[in-house]
Protein backbone atom coordinates (compact mmCIF):
# COMPACT_ATOMS: atom_id res chain seq x y z
CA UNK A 1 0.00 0.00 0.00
CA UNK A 2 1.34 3.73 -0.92
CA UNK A 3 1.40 5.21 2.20
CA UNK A 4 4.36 7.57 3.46
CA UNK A 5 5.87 5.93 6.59
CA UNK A 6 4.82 1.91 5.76
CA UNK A 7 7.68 -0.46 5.11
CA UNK A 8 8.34 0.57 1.96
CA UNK A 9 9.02 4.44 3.63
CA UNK A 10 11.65 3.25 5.32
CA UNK A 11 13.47 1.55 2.28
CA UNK A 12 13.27 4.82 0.49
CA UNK A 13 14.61 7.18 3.50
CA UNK A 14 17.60 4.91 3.61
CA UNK A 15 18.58 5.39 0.24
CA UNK A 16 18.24 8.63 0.01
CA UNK A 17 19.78 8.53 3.48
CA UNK A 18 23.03 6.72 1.52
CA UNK A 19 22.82 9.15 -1.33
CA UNK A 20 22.54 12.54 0.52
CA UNK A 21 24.14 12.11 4.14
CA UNK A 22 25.09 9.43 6.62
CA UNK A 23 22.58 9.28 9.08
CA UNK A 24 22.75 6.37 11.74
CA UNK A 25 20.26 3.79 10.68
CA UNK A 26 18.01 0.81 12.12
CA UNK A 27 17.71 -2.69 10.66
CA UNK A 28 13.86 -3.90 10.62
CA UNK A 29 13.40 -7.01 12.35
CA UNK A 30 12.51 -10.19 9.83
CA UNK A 31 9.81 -11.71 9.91
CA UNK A 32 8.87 -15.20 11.04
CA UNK A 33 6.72 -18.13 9.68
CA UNK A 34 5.81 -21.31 10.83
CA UNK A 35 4.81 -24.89 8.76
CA UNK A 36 1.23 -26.21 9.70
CA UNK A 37 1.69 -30.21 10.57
CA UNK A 38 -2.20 -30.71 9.96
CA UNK A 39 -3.24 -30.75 13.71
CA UNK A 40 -1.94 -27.67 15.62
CA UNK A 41 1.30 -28.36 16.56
CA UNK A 42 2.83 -26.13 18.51
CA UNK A 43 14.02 -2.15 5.97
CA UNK A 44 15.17 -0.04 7.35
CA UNK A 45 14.22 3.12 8.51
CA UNK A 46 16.16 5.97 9.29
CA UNK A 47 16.06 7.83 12.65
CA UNK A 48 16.06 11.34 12.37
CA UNK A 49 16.55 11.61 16.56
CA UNK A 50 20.57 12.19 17.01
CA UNK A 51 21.18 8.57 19.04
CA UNK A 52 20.70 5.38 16.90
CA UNK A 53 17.17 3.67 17.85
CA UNK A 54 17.58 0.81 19.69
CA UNK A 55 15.48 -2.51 18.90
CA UNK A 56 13.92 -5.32 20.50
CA UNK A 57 16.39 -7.26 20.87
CA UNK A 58 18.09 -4.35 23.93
CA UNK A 59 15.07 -4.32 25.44
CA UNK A 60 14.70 -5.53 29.23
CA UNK A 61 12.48 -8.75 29.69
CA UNK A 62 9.83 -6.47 31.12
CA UNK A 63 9.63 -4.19 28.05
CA UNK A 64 9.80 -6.87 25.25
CA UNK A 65 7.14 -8.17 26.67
CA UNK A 66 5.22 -5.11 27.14
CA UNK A 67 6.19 -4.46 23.14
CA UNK A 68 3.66 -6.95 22.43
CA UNK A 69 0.79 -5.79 24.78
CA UNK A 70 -2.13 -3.60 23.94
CA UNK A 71 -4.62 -3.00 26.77
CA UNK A 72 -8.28 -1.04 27.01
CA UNK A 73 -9.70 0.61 30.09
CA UNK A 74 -13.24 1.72 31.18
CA UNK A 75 -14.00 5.36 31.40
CA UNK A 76 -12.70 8.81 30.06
CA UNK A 77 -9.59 8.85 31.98
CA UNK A 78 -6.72 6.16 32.03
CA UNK A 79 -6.46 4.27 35.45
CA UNK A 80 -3.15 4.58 37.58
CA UNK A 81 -1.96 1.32 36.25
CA UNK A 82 -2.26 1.46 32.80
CA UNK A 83 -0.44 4.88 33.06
CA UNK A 84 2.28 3.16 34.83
CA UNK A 85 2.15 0.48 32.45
CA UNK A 86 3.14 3.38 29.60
CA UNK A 87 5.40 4.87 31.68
CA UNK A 88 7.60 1.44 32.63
CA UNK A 89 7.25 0.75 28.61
CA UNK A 90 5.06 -2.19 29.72
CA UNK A 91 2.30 -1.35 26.77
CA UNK A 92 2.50 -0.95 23.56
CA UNK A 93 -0.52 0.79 22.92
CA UNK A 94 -4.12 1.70 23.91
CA UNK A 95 -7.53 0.64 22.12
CA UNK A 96 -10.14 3.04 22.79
CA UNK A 97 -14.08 2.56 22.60
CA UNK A 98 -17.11 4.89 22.08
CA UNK A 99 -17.30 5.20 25.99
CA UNK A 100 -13.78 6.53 26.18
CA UNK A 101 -14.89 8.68 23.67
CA UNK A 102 -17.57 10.97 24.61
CA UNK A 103 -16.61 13.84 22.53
CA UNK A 104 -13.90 14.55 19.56
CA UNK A 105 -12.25 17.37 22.51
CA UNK A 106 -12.55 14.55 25.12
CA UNK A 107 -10.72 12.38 22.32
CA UNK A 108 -7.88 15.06 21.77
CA UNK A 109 -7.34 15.54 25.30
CA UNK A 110 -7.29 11.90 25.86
CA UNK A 111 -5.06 10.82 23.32
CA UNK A 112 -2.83 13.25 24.29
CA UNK A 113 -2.45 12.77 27.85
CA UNK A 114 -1.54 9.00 27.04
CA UNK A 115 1.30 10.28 24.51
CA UNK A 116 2.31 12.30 26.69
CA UNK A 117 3.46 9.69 29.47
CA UNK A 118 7.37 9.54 29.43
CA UNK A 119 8.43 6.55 28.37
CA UNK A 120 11.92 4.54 28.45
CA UNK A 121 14.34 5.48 25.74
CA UNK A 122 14.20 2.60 23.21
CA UNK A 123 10.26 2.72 23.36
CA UNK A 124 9.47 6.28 22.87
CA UNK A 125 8.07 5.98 19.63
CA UNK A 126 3.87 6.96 19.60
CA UNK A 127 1.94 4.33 21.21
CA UNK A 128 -0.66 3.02 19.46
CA UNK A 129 -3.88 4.27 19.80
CA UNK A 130 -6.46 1.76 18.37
CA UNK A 131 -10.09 1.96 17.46
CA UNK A 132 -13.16 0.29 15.55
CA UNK A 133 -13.73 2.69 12.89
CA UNK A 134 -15.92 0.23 10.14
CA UNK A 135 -19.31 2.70 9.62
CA UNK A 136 -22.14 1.93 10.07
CA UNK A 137 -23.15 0.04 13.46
CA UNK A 138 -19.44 0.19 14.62
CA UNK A 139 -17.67 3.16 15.07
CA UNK A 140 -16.30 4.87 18.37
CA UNK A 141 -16.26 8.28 16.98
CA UNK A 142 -18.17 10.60 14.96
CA UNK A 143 -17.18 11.26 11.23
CA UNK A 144 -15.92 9.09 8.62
CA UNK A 145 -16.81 6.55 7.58
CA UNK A 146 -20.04 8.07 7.04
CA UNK A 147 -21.76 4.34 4.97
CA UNK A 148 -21.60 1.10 6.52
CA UNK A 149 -19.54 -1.61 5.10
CA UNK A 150 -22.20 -2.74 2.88
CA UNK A 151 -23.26 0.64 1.29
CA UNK A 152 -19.47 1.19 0.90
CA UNK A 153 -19.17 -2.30 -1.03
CA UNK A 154 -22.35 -1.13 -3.28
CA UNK A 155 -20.58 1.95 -4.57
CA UNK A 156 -17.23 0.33 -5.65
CA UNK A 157 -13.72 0.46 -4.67
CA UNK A 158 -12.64 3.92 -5.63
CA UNK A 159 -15.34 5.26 -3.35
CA UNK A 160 -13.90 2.86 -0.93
CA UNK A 161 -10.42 4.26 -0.98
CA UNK A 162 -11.78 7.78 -0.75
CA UNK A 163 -14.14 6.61 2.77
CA UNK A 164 -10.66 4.86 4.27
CA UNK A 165 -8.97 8.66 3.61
CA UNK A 166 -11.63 10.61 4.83
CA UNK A 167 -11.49 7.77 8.01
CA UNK A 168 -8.10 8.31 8.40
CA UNK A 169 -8.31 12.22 8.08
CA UNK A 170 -10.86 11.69 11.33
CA UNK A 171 -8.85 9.56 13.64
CA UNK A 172 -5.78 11.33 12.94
CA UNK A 173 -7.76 14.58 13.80
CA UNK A 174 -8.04 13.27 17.66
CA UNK A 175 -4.90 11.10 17.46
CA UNK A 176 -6.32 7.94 16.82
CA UNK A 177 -3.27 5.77 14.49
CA UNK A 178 -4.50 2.63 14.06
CA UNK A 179 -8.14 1.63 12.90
CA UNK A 180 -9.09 -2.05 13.45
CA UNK A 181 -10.98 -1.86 9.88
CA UNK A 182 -11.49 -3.28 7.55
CA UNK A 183 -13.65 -6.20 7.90
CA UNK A 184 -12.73 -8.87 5.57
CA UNK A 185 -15.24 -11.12 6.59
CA UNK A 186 -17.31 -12.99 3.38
CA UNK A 187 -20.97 -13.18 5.29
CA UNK A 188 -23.49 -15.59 4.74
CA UNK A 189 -27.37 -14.94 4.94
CA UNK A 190 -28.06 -14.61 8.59
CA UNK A 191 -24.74 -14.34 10.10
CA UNK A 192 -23.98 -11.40 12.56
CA UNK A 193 -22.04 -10.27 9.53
CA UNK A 194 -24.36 -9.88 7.37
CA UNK A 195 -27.02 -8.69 9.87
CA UNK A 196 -25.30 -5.77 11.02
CA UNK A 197 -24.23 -4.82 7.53
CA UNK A 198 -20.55 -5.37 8.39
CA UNK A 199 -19.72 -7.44 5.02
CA UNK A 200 -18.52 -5.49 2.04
CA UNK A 201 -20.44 -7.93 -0.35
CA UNK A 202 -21.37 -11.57 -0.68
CA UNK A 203 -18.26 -13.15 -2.83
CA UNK A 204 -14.41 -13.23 -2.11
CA UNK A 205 -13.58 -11.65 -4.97
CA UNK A 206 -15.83 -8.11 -4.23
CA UNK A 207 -14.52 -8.54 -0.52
CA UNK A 208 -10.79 -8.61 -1.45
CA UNK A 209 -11.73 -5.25 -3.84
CA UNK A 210 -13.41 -3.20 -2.05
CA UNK A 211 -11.69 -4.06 1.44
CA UNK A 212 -8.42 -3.21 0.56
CA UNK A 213 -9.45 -0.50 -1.22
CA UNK A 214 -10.74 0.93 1.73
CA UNK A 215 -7.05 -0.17 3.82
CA UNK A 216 -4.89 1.60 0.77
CA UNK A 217 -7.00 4.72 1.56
CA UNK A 218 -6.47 4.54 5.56
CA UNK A 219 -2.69 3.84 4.91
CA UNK A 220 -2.23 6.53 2.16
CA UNK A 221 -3.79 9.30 4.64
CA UNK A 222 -1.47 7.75 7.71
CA UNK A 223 -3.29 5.22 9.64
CA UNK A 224 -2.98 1.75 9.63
CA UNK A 225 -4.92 -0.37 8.86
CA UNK A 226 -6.34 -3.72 10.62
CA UNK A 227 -7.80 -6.90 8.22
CA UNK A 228 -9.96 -8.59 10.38
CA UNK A 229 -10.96 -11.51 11.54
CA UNK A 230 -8.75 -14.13 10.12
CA UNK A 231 -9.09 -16.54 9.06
CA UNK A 232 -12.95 -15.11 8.17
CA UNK A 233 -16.28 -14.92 10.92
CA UNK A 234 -18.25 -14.41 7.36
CA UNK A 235 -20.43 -18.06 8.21
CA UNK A 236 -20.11 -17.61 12.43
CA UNK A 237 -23.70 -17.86 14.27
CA UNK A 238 -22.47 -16.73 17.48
CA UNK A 239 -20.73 -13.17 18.32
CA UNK A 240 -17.41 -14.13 19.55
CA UNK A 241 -17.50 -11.08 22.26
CA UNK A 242 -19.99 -13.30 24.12
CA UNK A 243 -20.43 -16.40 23.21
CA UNK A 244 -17.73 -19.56 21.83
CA UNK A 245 -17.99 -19.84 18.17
CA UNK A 246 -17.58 -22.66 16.59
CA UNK A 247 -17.32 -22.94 12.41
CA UNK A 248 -17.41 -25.75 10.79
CA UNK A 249 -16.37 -25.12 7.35
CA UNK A 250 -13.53 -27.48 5.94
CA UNK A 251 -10.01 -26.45 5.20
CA UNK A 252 -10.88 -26.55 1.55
CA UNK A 253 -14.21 -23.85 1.48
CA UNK A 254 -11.89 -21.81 4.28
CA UNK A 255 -9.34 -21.14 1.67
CA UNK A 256 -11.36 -21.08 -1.27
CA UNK A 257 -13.63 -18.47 0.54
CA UNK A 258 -12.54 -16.91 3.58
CA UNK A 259 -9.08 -16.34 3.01
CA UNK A 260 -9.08 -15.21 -0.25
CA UNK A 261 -9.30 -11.08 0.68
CA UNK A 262 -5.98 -11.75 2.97
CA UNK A 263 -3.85 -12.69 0.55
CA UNK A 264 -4.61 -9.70 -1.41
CA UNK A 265 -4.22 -7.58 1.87
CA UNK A 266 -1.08 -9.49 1.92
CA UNK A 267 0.43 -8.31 -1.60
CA UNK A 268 -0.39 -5.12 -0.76
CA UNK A 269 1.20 -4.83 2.65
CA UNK A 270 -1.62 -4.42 4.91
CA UNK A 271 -0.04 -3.12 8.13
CA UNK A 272 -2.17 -5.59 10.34
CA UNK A 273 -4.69 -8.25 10.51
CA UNK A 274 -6.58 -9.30 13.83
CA UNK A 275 -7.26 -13.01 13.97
CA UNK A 276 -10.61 -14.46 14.99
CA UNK A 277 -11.19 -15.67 18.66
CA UNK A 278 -13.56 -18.05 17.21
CA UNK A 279 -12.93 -22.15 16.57
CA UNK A 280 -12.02 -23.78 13.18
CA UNK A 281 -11.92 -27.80 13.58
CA UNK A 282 -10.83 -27.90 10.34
CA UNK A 283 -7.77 -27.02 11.68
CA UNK A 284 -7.68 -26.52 15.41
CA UNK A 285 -10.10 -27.23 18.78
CA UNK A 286 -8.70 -24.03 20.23
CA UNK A 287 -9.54 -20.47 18.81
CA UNK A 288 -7.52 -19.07 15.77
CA UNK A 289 -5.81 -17.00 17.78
CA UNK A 290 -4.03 -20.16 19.45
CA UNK A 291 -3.40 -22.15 16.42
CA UNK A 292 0.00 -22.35 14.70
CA UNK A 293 -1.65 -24.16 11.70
CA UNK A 294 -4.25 -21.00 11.22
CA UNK A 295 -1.49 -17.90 12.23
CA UNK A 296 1.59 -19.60 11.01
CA UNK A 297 0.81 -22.14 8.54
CA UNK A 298 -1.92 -20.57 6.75
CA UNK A 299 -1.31 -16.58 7.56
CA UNK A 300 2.23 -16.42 7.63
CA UNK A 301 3.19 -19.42 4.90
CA UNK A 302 0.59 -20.24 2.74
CA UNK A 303 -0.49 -16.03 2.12
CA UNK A 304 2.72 -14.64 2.95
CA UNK A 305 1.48 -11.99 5.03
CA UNK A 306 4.62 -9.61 6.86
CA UNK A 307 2.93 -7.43 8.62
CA UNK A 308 1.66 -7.32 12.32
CA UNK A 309 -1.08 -10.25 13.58
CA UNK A 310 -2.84 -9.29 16.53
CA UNK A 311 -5.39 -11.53 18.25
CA UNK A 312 -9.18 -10.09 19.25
CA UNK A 313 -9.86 -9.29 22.57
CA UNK A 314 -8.31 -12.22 24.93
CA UNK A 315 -10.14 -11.32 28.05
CA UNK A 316 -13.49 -11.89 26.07
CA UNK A 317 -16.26 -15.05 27.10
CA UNK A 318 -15.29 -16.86 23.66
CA UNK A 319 -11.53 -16.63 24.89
CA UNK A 320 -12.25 -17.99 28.78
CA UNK A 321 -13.16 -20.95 28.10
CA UNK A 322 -9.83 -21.95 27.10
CA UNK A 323 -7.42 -20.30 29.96
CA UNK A 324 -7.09 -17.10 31.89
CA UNK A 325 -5.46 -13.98 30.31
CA UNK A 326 -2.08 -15.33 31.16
CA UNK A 327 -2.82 -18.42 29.46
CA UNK A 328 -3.92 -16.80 26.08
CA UNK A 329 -1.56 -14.31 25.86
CA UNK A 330 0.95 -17.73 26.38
CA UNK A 331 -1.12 -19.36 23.53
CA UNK A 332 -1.45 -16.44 20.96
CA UNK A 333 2.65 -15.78 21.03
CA UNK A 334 3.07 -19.80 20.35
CA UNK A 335 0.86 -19.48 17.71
CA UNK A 336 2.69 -16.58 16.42
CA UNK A 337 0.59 -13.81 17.15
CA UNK A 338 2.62 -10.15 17.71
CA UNK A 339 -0.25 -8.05 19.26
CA UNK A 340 -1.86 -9.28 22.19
CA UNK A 341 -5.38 -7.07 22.67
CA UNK A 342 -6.91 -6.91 26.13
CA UNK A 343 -9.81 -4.98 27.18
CA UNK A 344 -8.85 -3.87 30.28
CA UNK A 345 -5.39 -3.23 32.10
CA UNK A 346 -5.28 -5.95 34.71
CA UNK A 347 -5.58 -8.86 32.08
CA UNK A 348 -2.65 -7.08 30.20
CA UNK A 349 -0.62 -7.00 32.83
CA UNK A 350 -1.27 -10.58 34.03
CA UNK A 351 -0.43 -11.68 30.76
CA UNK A 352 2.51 -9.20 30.33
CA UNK A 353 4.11 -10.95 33.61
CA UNK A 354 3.35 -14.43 32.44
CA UNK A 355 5.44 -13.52 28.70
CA UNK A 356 8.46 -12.61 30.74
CA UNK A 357 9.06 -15.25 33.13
CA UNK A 358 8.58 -17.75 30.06
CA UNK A 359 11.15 -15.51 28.63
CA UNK A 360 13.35 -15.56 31.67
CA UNK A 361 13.32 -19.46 32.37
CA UNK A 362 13.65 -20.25 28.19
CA UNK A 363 10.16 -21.30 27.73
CA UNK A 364 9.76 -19.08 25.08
CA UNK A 365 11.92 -19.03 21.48
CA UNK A 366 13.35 -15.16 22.37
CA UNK A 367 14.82 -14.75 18.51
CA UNK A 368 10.86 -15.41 17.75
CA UNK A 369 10.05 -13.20 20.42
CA UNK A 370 12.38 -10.37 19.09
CA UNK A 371 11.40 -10.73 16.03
CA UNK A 372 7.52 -10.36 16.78
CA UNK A 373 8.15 -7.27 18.80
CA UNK A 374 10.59 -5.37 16.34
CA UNK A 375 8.06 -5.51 13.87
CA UNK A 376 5.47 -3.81 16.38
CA UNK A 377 8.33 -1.43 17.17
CA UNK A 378 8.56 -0.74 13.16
CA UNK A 379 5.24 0.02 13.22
CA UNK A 380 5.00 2.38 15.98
CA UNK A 381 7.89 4.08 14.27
CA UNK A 382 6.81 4.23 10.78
CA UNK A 383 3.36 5.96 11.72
CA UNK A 384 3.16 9.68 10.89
CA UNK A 385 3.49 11.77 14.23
């Protein structure tokens, strides 16, 4: 996607860095994939600050852990410990929701407030501030997008890209840098999907068009953007915020259908994708989010996505039933999720704690682990400020 400070930024500032003066430069972290076995086993961007940018790989257990955390909180104003959390460099970023949100001042002030938390050296790049900005039924803060994902899909994919500028002219108006849009979901008749108008249009094909239309638009206006919910909640009966989920479609329809947008969001260097808290047996008993075959195999290796994978909420009913927040956030960063996305700050933490003593006794692969966090740390450093 063409937008000024995305991966392919930084490869441009360093050449012209090379070419025009010898500014100190950072190496992007690589990425990572991982082989399915059927069953679910387990750039470079130049700094324009004087001192080099240090990476995840100098990072104190506490903070590399915390690179991978984002965490919500109730209210209009940010409780003691998820300020501390910014201020120790124990979060990552913030998502926000309408009730946060009262007003676009409220927003500003907000928003600001939270950047404005000292951080520790090597992760003082912006946090990042997340919201559900789809139209329609869901969207945290007044303005664009002023259609719902299914009036958007009727009028084509250039009007598309023009609703995911306008949306990103919005959120960048209060702050906001990362919208967890669009939906990528293929919806069948009577799915939550397609009930609340959330689907773009009925076939793969028209998803994959006019969805990442709409993500080239956020990301050429400076916001990224969020593919969601991998690996597709298009046929789901149940809202996974509530309820377990449970689809049954075979590996076969899944990839003929439902991940057919995300490998074009793929080629076109989608920033992030969320993956689905709901249950695939086709390929797992355990929610996508937890499965290596769904984030590694098919994700990672089989679409080739680079980006950042985040997980949906893990402090959510659908998630419960399968651990506590430590446990998930465990589960997700086997898998190979980056982002771990909690709802509230005490989750967060618990799971934040859990990552590093799993790092500390060797549990945990840390070159993986690096390499998952530098590319959230390439993200929060490629955004526009």
């Amino acid at each position: 996607m063409r937008r000024v400070g995305t991966r392919r930024r930084g490869l441009l500032a360093a050449l012209c860095a090379l070419v025009l003066a010898p500014v100190p430069a950072l190496a992007a972290g690589a990425g990572c994939g991982a082989a399915a076995d059927g069953r679910d086993a387990t750039a470079t961007a130049v700094d324009p600050a004087p001192a080099p940018r240090e990476g995840a790989a100098s990072l104190p257990l506490g903070e590399l852990a915390g690179a991978r955390i984002v965490a919500g909180f109730d209210g209009t104003a940010p409780p003691a410990a998820l300020r501390e959390g910014i201020r120790a460099g124990r979060v990552a970023g913030v998502v926000l929701y309408a009730e946060n949100l009262p007003t676009r001042a409220d927003a500003r002030r907000l928003i600001a407030g939270l950047q404005s938390i000292p951080r520790p050296p090597a992760v003082r790049d912006p946090l990042l501030i997340l919201v559900d900005q789809e139209g329609g039924l869901v969207k945290r803060i007044a303005g664009a997008p002023f259609h719902s994902a299914e009036e958007i899909g009727r009028r084509g994919a250039a009007f598309a890209r023009r609703e995911g500028r306008r949306t990103a002219r919005n959120l960048r108006g209060v702050g906001i840098d990362v919208d967890i849009a669009p939906v990528l979901d293929v919806p069948r008749p009577g799915s939550p999907i397609a009930e609340t108008h959330r689907g773009y249009a009925a076939s793969p094909a028209a998803v994959s068009a006019i969805g990442v239309a709409f993500a080239e638009g956020l990301q050429e206006a400076g916001v990224a953007a969020t593919a969601k919910h991998f690996p597709g909640l298009g046929a789901a009966r149940d809202d996974t915020d509530v309820d377990v989920s449970r689809i049954g479609l075979s590996r076969a329809r899944l990839r003929a259908v439902d991940e057919v947008p995300y490998r074009r969001y793929a080629a076109a260097d989608g920033d992030l994708v969320m993956v689905a808290a709901a249950t695939y047996p086709a390929f797992s008993n355990r929610p996508a989010a937890f499965s290596r075959s769904l984030v590694g195999g098919e994700l990672r290796h089989r679409l080739g996505y680079r980006g950042v994978v985040m997980t949906d909420a893990l402090d959510t009913v659908s998630v419960a039933a399968f651990g506590d927040p430590a446990e998930a956030g465990l589960a997700a960063v086997r898998a190979g999720c980056d982002l771990l996305l909690f709802t509230e700050p005490g989750p967060a933490e618990a799971a934040r704690r859990a990552l590093a003593r799993q790092l500390r006794s060797g549990s945990l692969d840390t070159r993986q682990f690096e390499a998952a966090a530098q590319r959230v740390l390439d993200l929060r450093a490629e955004l526009p400020r």
